[in-house]
Protein backbone atom coordinates (compact mmCIF):
# COMPACT_ATOMS: atom_id res chain seq x y z
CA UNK A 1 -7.70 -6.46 0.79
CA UNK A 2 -8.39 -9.95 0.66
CA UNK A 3 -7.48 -11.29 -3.18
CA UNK A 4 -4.87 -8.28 -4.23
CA UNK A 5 -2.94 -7.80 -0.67
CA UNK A 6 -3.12 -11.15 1.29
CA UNK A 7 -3.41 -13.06 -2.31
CA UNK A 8 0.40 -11.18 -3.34
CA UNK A 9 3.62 -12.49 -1.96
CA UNK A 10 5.99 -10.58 0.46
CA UNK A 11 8.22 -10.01 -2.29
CA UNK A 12 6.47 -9.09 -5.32
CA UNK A 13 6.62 -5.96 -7.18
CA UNK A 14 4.24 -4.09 -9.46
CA UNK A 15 5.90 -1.58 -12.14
CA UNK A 16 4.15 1.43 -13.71
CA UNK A 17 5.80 2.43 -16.72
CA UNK A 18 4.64 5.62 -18.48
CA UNK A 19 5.67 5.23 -22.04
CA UNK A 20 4.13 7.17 -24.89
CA UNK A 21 0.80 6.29 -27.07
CA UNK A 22 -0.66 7.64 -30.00
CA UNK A 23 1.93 10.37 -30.25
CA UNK A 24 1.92 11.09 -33.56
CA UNK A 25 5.27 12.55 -33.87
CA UNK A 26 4.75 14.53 -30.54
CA UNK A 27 6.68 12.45 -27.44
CA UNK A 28 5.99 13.69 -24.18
CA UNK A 29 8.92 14.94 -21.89
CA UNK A 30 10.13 11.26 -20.84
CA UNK A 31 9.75 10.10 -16.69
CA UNK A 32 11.07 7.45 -15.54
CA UNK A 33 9.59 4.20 -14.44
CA UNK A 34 7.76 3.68 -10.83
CA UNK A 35 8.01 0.17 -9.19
CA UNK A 36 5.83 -0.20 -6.21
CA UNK A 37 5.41 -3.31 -3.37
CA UNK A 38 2.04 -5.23 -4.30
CA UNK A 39 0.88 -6.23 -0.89
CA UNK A 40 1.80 -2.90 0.58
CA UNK A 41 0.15 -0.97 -2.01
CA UNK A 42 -2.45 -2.64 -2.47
CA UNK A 43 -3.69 -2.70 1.55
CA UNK A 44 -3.36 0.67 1.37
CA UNK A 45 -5.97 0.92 -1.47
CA UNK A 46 -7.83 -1.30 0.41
CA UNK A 47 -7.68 0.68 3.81
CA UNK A 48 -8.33 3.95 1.56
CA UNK A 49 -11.56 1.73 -0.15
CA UNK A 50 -12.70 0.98 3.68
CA UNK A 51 -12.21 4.81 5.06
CA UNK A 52 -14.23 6.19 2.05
CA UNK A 53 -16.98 3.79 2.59
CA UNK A 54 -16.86 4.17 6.12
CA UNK A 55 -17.19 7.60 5.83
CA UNK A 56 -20.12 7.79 3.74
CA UNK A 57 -21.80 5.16 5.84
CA UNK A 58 -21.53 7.24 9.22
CA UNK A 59 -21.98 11.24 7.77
CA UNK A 60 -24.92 10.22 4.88
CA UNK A 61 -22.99 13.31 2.95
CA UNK A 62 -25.53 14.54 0.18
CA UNK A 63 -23.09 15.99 -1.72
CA UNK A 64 -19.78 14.54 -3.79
CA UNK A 65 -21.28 11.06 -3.06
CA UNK A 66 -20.70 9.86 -6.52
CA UNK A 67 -16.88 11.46 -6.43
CA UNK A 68 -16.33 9.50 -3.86
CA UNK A 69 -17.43 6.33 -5.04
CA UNK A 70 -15.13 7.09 -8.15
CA UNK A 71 -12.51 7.55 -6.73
CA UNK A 72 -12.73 4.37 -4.65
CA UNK A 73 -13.47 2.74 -8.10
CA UNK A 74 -10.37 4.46 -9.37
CA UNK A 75 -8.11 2.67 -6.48
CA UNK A 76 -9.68 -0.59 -7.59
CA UNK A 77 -8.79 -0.41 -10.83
CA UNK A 78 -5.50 0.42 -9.68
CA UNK A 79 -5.45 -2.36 -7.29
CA UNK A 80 -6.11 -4.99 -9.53
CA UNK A 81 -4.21 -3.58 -12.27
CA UNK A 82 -0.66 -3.85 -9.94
CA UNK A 83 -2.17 -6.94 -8.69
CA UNK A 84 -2.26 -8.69 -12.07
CA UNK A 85 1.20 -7.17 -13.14
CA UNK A 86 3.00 -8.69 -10.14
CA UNK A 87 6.30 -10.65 -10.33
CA UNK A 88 5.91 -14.17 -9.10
CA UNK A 89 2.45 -14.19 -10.63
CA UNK A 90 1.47 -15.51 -13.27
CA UNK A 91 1.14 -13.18 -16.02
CA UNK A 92 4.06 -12.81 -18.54
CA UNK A 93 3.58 -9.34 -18.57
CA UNK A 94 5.17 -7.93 -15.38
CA UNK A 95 4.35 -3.82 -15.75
CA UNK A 96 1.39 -1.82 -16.16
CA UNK A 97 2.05 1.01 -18.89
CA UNK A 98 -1.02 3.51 -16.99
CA UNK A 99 -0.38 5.95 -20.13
CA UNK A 100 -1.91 3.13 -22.24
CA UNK A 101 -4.71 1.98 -19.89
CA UNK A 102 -5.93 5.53 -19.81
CA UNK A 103 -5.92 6.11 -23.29
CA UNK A 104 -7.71 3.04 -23.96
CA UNK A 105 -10.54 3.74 -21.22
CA UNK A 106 -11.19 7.22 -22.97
CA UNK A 107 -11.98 5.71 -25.87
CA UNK A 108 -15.50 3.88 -24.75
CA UNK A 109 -15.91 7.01 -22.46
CA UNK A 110 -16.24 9.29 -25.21
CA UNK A 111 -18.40 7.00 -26.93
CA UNK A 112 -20.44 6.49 -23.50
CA UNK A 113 -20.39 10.16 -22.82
CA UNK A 114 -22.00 11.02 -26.23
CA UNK A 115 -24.96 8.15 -25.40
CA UNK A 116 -25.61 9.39 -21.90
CA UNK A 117 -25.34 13.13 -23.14
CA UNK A 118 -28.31 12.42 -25.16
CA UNK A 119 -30.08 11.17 -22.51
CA UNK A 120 -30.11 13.98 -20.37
CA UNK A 121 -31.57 15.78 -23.20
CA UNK A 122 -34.50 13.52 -23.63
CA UNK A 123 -35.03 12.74 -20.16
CA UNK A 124 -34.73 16.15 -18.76
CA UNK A 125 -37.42 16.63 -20.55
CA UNK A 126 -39.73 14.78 -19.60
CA UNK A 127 -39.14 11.67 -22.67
CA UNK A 128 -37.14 8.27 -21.91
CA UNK A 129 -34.62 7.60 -24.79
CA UNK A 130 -34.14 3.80 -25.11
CA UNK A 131 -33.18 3.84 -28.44
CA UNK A 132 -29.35 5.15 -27.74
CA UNK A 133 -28.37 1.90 -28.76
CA UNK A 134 -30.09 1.60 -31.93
CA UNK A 135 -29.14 5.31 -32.89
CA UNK A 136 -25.36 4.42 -32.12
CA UNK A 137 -25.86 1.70 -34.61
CA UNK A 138 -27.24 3.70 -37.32
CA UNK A 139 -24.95 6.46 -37.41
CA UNK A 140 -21.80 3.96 -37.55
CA UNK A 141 -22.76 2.17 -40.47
CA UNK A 142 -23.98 5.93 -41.82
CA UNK A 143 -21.07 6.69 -40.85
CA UNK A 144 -18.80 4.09 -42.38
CA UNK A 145 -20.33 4.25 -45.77
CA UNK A 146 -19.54 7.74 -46.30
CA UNK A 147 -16.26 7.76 -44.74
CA UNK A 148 -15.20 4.72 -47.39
CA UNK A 149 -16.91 6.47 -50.13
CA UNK A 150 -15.43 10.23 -49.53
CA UNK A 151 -13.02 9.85 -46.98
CA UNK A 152 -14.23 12.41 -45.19
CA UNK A 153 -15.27 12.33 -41.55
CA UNK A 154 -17.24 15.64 -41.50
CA UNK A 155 -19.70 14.55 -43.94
CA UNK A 156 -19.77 11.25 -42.18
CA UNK A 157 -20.43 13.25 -38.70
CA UNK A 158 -22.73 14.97 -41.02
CA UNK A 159 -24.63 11.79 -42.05
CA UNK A 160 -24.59 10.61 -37.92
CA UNK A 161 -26.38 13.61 -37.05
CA UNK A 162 -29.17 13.16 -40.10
CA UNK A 163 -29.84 9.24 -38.90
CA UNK A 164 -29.85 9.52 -35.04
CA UNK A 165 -32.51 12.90 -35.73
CA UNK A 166 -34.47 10.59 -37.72
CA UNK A 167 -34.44 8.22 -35.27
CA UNK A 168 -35.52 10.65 -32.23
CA UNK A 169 -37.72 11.81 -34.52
CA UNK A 170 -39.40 8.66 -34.60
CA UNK A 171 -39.56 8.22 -30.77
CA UNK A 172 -40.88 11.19 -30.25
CA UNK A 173 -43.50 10.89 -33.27
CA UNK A 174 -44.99 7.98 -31.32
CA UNK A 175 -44.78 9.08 -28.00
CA UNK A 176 -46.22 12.58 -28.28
CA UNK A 177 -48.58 12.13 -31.16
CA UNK A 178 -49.41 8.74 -29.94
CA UNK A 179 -48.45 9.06 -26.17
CA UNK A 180 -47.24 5.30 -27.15
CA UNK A 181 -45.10 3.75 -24.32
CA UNK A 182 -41.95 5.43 -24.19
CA UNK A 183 -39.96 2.22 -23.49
CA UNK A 184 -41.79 -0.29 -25.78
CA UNK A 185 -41.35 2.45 -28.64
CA UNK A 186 -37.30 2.99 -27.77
CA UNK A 187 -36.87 -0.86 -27.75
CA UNK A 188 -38.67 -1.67 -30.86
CA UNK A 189 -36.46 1.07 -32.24
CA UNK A 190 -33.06 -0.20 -31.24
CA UNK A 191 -34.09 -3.64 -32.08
CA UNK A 192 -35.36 -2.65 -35.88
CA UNK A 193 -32.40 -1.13 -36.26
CA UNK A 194 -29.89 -3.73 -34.89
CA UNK A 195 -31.68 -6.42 -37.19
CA UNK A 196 -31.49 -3.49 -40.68
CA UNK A 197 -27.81 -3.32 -39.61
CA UNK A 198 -27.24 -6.71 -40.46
CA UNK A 199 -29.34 -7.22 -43.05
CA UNK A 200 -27.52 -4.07 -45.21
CA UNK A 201 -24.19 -5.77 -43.47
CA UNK A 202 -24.99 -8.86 -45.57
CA UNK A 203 -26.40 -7.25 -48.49
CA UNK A 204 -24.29 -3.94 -49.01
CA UNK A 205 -20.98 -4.06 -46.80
CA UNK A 206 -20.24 -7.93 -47.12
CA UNK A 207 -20.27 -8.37 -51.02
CA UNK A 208 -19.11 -4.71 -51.45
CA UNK A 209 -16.28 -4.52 -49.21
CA UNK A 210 -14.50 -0.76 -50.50
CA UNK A 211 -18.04 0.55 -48.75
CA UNK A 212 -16.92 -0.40 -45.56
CA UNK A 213 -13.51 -0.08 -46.46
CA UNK A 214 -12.81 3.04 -43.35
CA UNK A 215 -9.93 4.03 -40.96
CA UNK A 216 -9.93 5.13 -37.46
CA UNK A 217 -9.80 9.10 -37.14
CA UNK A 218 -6.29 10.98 -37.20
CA UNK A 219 -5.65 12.49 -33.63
CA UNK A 220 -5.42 16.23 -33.47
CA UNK A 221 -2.23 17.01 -31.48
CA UNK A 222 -2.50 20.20 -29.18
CA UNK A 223 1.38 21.67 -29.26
CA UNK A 224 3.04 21.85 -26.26
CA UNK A 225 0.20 20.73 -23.97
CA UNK A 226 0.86 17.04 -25.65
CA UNK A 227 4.10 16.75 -24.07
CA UNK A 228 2.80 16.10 -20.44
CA UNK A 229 3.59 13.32 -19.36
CA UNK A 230 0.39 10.78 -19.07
CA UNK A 231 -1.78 13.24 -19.27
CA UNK A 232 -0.50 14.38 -22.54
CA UNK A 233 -1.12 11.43 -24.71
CA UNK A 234 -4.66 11.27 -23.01
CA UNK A 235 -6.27 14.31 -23.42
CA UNK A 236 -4.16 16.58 -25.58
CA UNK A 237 -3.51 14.31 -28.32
CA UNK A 238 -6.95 12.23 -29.02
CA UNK A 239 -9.14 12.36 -32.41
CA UNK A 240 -11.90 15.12 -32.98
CA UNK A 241 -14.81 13.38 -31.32
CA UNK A 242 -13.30 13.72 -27.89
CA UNK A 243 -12.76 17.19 -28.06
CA UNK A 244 -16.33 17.62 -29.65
CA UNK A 245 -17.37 15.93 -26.19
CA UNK A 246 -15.50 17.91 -24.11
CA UNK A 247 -17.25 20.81 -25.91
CA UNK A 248 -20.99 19.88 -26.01
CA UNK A 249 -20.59 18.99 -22.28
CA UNK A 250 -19.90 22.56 -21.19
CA UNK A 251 -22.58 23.82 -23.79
CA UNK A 252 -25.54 21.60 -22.73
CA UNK A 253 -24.16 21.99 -19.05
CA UNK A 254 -24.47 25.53 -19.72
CA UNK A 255 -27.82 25.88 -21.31
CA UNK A 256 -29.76 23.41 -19.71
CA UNK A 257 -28.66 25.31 -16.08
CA UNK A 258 -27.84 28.79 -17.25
CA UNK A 259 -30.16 29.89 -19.81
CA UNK A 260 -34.32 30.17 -20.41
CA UNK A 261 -34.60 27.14 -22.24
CA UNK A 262 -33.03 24.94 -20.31
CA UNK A 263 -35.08 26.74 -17.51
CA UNK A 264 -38.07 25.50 -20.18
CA UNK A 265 -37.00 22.39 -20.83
CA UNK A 266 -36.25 21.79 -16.88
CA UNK A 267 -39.94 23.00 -15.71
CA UNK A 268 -41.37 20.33 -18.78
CA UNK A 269 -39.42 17.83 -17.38
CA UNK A 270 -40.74 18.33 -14.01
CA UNK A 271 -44.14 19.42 -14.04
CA UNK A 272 -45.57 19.67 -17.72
CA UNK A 273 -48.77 21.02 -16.71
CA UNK A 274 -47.60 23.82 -14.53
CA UNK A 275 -45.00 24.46 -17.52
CA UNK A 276 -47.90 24.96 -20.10
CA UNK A 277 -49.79 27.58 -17.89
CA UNK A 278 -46.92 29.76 -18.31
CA UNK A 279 -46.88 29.25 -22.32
CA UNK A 280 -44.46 27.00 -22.75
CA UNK A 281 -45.32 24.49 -25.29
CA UNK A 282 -45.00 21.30 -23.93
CA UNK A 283 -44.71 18.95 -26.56
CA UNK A 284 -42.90 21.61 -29.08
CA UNK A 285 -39.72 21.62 -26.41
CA UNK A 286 -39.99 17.91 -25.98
CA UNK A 287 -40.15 17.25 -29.58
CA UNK A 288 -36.83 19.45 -30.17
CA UNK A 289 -35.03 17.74 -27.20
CA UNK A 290 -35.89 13.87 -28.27
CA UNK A 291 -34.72 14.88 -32.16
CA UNK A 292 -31.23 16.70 -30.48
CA UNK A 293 -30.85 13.86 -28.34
CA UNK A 294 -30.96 11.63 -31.22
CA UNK A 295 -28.84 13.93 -33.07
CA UNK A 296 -25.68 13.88 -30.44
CA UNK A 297 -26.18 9.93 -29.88
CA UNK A 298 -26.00 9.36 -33.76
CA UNK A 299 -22.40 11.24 -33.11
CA UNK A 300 -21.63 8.75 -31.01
CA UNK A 301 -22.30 6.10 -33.73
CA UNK A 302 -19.65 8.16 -35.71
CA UNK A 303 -17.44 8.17 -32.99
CA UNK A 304 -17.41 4.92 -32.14
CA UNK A 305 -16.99 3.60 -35.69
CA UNK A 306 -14.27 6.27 -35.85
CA UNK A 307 -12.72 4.51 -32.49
CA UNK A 308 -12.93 1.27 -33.98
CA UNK A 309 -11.91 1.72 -37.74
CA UNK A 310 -14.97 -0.52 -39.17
CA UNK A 311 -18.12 -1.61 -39.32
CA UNK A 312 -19.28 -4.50 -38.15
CA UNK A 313 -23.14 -5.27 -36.38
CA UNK A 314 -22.56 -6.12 -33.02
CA UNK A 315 -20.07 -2.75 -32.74
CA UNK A 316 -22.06 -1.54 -30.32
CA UNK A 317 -21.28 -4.05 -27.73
CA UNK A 318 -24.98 -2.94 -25.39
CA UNK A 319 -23.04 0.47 -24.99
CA UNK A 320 -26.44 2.32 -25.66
CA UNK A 321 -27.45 0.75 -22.87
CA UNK A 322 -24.23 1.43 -20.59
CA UNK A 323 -25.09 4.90 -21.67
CA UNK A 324 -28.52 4.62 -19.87
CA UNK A 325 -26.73 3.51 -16.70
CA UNK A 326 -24.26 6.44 -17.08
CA UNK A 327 -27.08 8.28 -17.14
CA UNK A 328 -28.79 7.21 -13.77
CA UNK A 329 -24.98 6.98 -12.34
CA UNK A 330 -24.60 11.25 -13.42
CA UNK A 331 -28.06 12.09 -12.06
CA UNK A 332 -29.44 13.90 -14.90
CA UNK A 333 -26.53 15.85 -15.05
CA UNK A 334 -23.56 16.52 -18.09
CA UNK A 335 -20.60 16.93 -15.62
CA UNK A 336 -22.14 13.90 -13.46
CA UNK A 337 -22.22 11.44 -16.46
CA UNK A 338 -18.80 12.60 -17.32
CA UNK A 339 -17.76 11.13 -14.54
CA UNK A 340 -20.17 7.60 -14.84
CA UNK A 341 -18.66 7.40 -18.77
CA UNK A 342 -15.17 7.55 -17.44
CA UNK A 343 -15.57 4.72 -14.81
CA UNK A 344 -17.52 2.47 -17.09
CA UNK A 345 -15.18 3.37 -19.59
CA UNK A 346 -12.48 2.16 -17.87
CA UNK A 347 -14.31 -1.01 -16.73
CA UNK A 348 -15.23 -1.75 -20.61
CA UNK A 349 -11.52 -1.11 -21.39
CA UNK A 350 -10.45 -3.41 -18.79
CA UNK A 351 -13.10 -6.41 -19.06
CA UNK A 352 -10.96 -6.56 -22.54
CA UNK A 353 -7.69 -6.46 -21.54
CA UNK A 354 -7.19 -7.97 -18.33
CA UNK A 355 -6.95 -11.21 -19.82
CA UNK A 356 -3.64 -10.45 -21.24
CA UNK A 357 -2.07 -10.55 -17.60
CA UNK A 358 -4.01 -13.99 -17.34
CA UNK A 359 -6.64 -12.44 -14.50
CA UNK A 360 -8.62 -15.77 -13.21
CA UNK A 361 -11.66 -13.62 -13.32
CA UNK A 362 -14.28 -14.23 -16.82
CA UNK A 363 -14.84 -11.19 -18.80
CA UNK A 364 -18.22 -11.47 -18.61
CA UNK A 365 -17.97 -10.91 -14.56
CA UNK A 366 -15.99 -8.00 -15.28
CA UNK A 367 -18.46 -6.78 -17.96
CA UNK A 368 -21.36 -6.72 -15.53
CA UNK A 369 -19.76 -3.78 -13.74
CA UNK A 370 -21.80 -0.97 -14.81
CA UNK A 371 -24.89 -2.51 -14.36
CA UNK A 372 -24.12 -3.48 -10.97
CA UNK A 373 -23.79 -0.25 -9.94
CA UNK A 374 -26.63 1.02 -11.32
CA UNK A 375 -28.49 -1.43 -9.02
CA UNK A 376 -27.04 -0.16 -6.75
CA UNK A 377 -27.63 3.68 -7.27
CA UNK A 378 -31.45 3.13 -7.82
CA UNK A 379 -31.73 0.98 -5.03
CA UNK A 380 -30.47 4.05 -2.89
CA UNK A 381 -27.42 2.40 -1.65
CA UNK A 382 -24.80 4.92 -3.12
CA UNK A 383 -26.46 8.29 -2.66
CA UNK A 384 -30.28 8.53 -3.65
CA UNK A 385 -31.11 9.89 -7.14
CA UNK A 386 -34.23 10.96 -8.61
CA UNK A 387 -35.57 11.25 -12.24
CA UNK A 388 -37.23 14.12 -13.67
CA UNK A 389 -41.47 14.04 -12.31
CA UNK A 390 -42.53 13.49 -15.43
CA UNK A 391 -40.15 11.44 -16.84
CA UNK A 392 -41.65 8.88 -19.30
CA UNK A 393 -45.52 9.60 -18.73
CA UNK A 394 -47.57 10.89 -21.09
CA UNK A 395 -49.02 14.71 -21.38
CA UNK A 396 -51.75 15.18 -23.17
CA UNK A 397 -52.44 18.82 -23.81
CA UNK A 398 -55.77 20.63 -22.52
């Protein structure tokens, strides 16, 4: 209320323009342009910010806390956004195109959702996955050296899914067999393989530059549904890996909450012990969970050198770790950190753009978003959440 309504003039405007992105050929049915008072607008995202808070505050609801909290995010983003774009401000750039900003946010969502997606798998049962950030890294340079060698992003998917397996495989190698410490072992993981990504940078990619030599993926137009305004463009006209997402969200939502093993891999996650006396091998289901996990995160490598178009060693930008957050943000749950990979997403998207409409605000504030708020989800100030019992300790078998 303070810096985007007070901190506008009486007489500036904010304009939302909804022009095409990434059609490919396919231009959605055209609307026109929406041009909205600042100050006005932006108190009344402010006094909607205020009620929502106020409202958890006084009922403590235990449900839809986290949907509310995004969608006061949502009228921040908005907020600022108008705010930025203003006319008598000073920013060259006096509209907002929102069918662009939300086509750029998907982009790290996807890449987030993938990450966090593997961490329910580990973590439900029972096994903390540190290493999403390491297994991103490994299956985009996998995945960039096939792609420039066959031009083919199957096998390169292909090639994702063989290195992040390898790499659960590892973490749970040590931490069953060993019952080594789940987080040392996940950090020493992502770190070996952040430091073997730039070694092979400067020793394979660097002097042999047609190996790295890739293009971002083609989009795969839906007909008909890609002419919606805004909403075409964003989700009916986006590359393979988002509707690959979209898919393994439903099926692990679905199997982990709908079908005996998940009801197995649920009960090791909780209570290992009580799990076993009922036959269910412990470390067998947590084995196959920390190698799947590892499997869908070394997607996300794929996807997110698909998103970017090359390889390079810091692509990964800490997003395994944003992934984590996601995680804690979702609660353990596939349609919860849909929502978490979104909103950081968005928040990644717009630490890197706002500078264009010459926000006074450093990137590196803006960048601290996620894990702000997953201080303050743990700390129990937006809703309480709870891990899995036995998440990250040991079982040793009878």
């Amino acid at each position: 209320m303070w810096a985007f309504a007070v901190g506008s003039s009486s007489r500036s405007k904010s304009q939302l323009t909804f022009d095409p992105v990434n059609t490919s050929g396919t231009l959605p049915w055209h609307i026109g342009n929406l041009t909205l008072p600042t100050r006005f607008t932006c108190l009344v995202a402010a006094l909607a910010i205020i009620a929502i808070g106020l409202e958890i505050l006084l009922r403590r609801p235990k449900r839809a806390v986290l949907v509310r909290f995004g969608a006061a995010a949502a009228l921040f983003f908005v907020a600022i956004l108008l705010w930025a774009a203003r006319t008598h401000g000073p920013s060259q750039v006096d509209f907002v195109n929102l069918t662009s900003v939300l086509v750029g946010g998907i982009a790290p969502a996807v890449v987030l959702t993938y990450g966090s997606l593997s961490g329910v798998l580990c973590e439900r049962s029972g096994v903390v996955n540190i290493a999403i950030e390491g297994q991103f890294l490994g299956g985009a340079f996998l995945g960039s050296l096939i792609d420039s060698i066959t031009h083919n992003f199957f096998l390169a998917t292909l090639g994702g899914v063989v290195v992040g397996g390898l790499l659960g495989l590892v973490l749970a190698f040590f931490a069953l067999r060993y019952r080594s410490d789940q987080i040392i072992v996940g950090v020493v993981l992502a770190s070996l393989v952040i430091s073997l990504g730039s070694y092979l940078n400067l020793q394979i990619l660097t002097p042999y530059p047609q190996y790295n030599a890739g293009s971002p993926a083609p989009n795969l137009t839906i007909p008909l549904l890609a002419k919606i305004p805004i909403l075409g463009p964003v989700l009916f006209n986006e590359n393979g890996y988002f509707y690959l997402v979209v898919a393994l969200v439903l099926l692990i939502s679905f199997g982990l909450f709908r079908t005996r093993w998940g009801l197995r891999v649920r009960a090791v996650g909780e209570h290992p012990r009580a799990a076993a006396s009922v036959g269910i091998d412990v470390i067998r289901t947590r084995y196959f969970n920390v190698v799947l996990g590892g499997m869908v995160a070394g997607v996300g490598g794929v996807a997110l050198f698909a998103w970017q178009g090359q390889f390079q060693p810091g692509i990964t930008s800490g997003y395994g770790y944003i992934a984590l957050a996601g995680l804690i943000f979702g609660r353990w749950r596939p349609s919860g950190v849909v929502v978490a990979s979104l909103l950081f997403g968005m928040s990644v998207y717009l630490a890197n753009n706002l500078q264009t409409y010459q926000v006074p605000v450093s990137t590196s504030i803006l960048l601290m978003f996620p894990y702000v708020v997953t201080i303050f989800i743990v700390s129990g100030l937006i809703g309480r959440v709870r891990a899995p019992a036995a998440d990250g300790l040991p079982y040793q078998r009878d």
